[in-house]
C-alpha atoms as a PDB file:
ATOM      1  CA  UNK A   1     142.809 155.659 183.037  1.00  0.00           C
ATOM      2  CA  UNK A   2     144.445 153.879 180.027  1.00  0.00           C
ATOM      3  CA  UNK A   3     147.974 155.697 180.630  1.00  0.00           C
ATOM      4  CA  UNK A   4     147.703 154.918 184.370  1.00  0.00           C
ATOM      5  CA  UNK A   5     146.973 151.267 183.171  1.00  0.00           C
ATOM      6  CA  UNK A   6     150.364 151.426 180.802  1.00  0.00           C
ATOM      7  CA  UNK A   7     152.455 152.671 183.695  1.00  0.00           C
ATOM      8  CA  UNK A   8     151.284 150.580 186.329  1.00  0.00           C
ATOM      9  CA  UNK A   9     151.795 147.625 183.968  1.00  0.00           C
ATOM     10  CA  UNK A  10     153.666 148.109 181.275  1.00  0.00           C
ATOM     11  CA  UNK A  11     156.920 150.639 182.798  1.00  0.00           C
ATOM     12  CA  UNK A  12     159.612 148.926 184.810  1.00  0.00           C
ATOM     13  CA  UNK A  13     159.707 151.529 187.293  1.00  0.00           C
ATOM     14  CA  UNK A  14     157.640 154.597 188.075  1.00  0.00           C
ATOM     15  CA  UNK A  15     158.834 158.128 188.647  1.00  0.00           C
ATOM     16  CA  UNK A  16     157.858 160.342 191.712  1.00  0.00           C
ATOM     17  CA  UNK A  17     155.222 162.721 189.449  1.00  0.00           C
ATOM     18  CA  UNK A  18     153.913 159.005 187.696  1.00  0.00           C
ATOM     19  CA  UNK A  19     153.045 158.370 191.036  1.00  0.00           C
ATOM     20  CA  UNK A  20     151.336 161.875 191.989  1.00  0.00           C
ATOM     21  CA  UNK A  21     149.518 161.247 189.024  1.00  0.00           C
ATOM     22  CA  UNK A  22     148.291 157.963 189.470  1.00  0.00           C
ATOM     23  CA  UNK A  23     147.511 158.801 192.887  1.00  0.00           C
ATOM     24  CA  UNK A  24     145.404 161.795 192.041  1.00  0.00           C
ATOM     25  CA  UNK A  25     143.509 159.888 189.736  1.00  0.00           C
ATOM     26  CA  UNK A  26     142.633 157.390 192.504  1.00  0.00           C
ATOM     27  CA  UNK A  27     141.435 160.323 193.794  1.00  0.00           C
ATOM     28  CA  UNK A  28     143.681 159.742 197.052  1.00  0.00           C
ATOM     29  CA  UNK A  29     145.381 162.134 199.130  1.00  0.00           C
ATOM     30  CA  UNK A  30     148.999 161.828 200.360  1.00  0.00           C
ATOM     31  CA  UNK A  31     147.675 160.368 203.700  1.00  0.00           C
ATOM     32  CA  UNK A  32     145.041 157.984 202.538  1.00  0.00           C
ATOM     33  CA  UNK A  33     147.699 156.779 200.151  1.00  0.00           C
ATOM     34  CA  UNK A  34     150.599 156.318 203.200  1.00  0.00           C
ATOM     35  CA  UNK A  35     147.634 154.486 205.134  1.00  0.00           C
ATOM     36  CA  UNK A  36     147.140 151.874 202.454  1.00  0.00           C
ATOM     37  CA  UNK A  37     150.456 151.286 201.944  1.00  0.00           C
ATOM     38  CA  UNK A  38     151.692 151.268 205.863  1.00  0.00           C
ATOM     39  CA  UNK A  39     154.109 153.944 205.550  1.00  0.00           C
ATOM     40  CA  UNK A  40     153.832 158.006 206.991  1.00  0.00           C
ATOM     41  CA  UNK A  41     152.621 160.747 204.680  1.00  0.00           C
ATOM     42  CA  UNK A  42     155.712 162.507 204.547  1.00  0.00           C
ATOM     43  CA  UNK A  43     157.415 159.258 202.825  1.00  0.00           C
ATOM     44  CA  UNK A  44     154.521 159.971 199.967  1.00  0.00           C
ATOM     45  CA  UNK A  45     155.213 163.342 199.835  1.00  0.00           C
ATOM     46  CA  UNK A  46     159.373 162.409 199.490  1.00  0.00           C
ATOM     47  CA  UNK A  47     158.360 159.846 196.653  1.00  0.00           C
ATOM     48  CA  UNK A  48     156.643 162.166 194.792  1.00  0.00           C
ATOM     49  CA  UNK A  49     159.377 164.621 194.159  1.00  0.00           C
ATOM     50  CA  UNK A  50     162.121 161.769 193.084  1.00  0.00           C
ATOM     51  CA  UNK A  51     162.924 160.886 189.568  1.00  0.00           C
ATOM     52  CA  UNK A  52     163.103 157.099 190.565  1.00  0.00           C
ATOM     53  CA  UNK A  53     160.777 155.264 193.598  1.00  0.00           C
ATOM     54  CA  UNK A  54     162.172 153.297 195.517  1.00  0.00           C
ATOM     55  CA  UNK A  55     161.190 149.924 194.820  1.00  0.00           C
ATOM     56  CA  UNK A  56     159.370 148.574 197.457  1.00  0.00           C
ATOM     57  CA  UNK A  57     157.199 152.221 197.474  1.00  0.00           C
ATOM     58  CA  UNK A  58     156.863 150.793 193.615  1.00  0.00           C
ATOM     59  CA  UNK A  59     155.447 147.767 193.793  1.00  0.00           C
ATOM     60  CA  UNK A  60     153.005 148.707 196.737  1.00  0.00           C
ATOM     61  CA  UNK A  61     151.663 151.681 194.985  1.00  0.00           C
ATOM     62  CA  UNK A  62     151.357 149.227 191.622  1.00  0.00           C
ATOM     63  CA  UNK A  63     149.401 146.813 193.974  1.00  0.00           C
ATOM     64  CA  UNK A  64     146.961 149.593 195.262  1.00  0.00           C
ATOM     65  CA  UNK A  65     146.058 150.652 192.145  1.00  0.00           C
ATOM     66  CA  UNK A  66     145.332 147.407 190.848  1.00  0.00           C
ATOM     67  CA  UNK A  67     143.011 146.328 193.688  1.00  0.00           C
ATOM     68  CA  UNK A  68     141.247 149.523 193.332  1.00  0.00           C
ATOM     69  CA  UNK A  69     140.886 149.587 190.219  1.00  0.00           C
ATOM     70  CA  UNK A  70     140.149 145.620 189.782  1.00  0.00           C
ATOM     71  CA  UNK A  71     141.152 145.921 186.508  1.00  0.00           C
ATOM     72  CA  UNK A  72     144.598 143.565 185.930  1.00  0.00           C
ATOM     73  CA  UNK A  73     146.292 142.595 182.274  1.00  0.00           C
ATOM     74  CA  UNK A  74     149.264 140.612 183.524  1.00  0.00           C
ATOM     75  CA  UNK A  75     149.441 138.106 185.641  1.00  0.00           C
ATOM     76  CA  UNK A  76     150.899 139.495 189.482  1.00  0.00           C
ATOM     77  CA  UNK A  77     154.246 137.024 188.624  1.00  0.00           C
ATOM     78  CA  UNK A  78     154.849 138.465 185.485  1.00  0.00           C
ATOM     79  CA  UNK A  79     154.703 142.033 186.333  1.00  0.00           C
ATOM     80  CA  UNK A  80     157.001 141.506 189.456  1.00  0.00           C
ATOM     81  CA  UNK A  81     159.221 139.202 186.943  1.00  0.00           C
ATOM     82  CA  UNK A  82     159.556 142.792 184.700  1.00  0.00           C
ATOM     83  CA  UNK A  83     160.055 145.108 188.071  1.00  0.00           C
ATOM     84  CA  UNK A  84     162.670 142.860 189.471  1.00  0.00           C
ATOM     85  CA  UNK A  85     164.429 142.577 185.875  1.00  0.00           C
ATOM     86  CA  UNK A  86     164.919 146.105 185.555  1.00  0.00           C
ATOM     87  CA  UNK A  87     166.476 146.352 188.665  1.00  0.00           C
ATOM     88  CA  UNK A  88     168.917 144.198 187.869  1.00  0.00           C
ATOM     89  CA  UNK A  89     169.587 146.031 185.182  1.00  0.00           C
ATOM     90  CA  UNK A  90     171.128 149.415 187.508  1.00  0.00           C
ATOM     91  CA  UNK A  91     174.215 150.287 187.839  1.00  0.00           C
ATOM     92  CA  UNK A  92     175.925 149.340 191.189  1.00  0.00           C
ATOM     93  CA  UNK A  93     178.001 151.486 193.445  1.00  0.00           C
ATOM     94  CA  UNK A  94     182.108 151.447 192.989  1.00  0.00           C
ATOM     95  CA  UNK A  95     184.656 151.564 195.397  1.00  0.00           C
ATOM     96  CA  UNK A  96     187.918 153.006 194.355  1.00  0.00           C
ATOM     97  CA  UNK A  97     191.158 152.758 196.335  1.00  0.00           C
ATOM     98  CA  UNK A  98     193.778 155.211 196.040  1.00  0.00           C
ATOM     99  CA  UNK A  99     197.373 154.173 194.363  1.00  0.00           C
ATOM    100  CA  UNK A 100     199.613 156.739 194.811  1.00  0.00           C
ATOM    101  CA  UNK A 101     202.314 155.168 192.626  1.00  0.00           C
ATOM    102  CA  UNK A 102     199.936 154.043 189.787  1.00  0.00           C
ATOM    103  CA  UNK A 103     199.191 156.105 186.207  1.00  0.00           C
ATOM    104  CA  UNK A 104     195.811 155.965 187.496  1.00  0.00           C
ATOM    105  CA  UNK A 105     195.781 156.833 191.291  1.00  0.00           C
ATOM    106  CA  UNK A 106     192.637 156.347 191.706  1.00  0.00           C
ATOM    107  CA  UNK A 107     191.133 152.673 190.811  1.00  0.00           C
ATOM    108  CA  UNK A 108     187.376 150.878 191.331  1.00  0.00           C
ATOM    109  CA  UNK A 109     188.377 147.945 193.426  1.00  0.00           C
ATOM    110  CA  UNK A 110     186.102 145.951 191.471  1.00  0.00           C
ATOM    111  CA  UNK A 111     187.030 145.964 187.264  1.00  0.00           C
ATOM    112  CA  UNK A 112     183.548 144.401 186.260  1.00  0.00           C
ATOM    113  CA  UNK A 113     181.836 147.417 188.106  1.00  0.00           C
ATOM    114  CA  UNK A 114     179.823 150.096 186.581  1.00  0.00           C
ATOM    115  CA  UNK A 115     181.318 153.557 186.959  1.00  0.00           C
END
């Protein structure tokens, strides 16, 4: 329970087996897990398997397991405050455009971009 407690509020964002974990030890299945959240079973199942949730799936699965577990050490703001924070923090998709007469043919359209 207290590693589940130090993912759910501690780590920016969860990976897909975090999640299978935390969700077995709310002893949940895939389906009663989808049905709290509002979403099908096979989205759980899709979740499980990446190496980064999407965020919404994040913070809904961090919510569940709070209200179940009605055990909370930061304040709701504050651990959205972190989530949102590290998302910031990814790198964003480039565009490149193709210069056939350049040293470089190939250049992001945007400098300040992350490649």
């Amino acid at each position: 329970m207290a590693i589940a407690h130090a993912l759910v509020e501690e780590k920016p964002s969860l990976t897909g087996p975090e999640v299978r974990f935390i969700r077995k030890l709310l002893e949940l299945t895939q389906t009663q897990l989808a049905a709290l959240l509002g979403v099908e079973d096979q989205s759980v199942r899709r979740w499980e398997k990446l190496a980064r949730v999407p965020k919404q799936a994040d913070h809904g699965l961090r919510l569940v397991f709070r209200d179940l577990t009605h055990n909370t050490r930061k304040p709701l703001s504050d651990l959205v405050r972190q989530i949102d924070a590290a998302g910031a923090r990814e790198p964003r998709a480039v565009r490149y455009r193709f210069r056939p007469r350049a040293k470089e043919r190939w250049q992001p359209q945007d400098r300040h971009a992350v490649v």
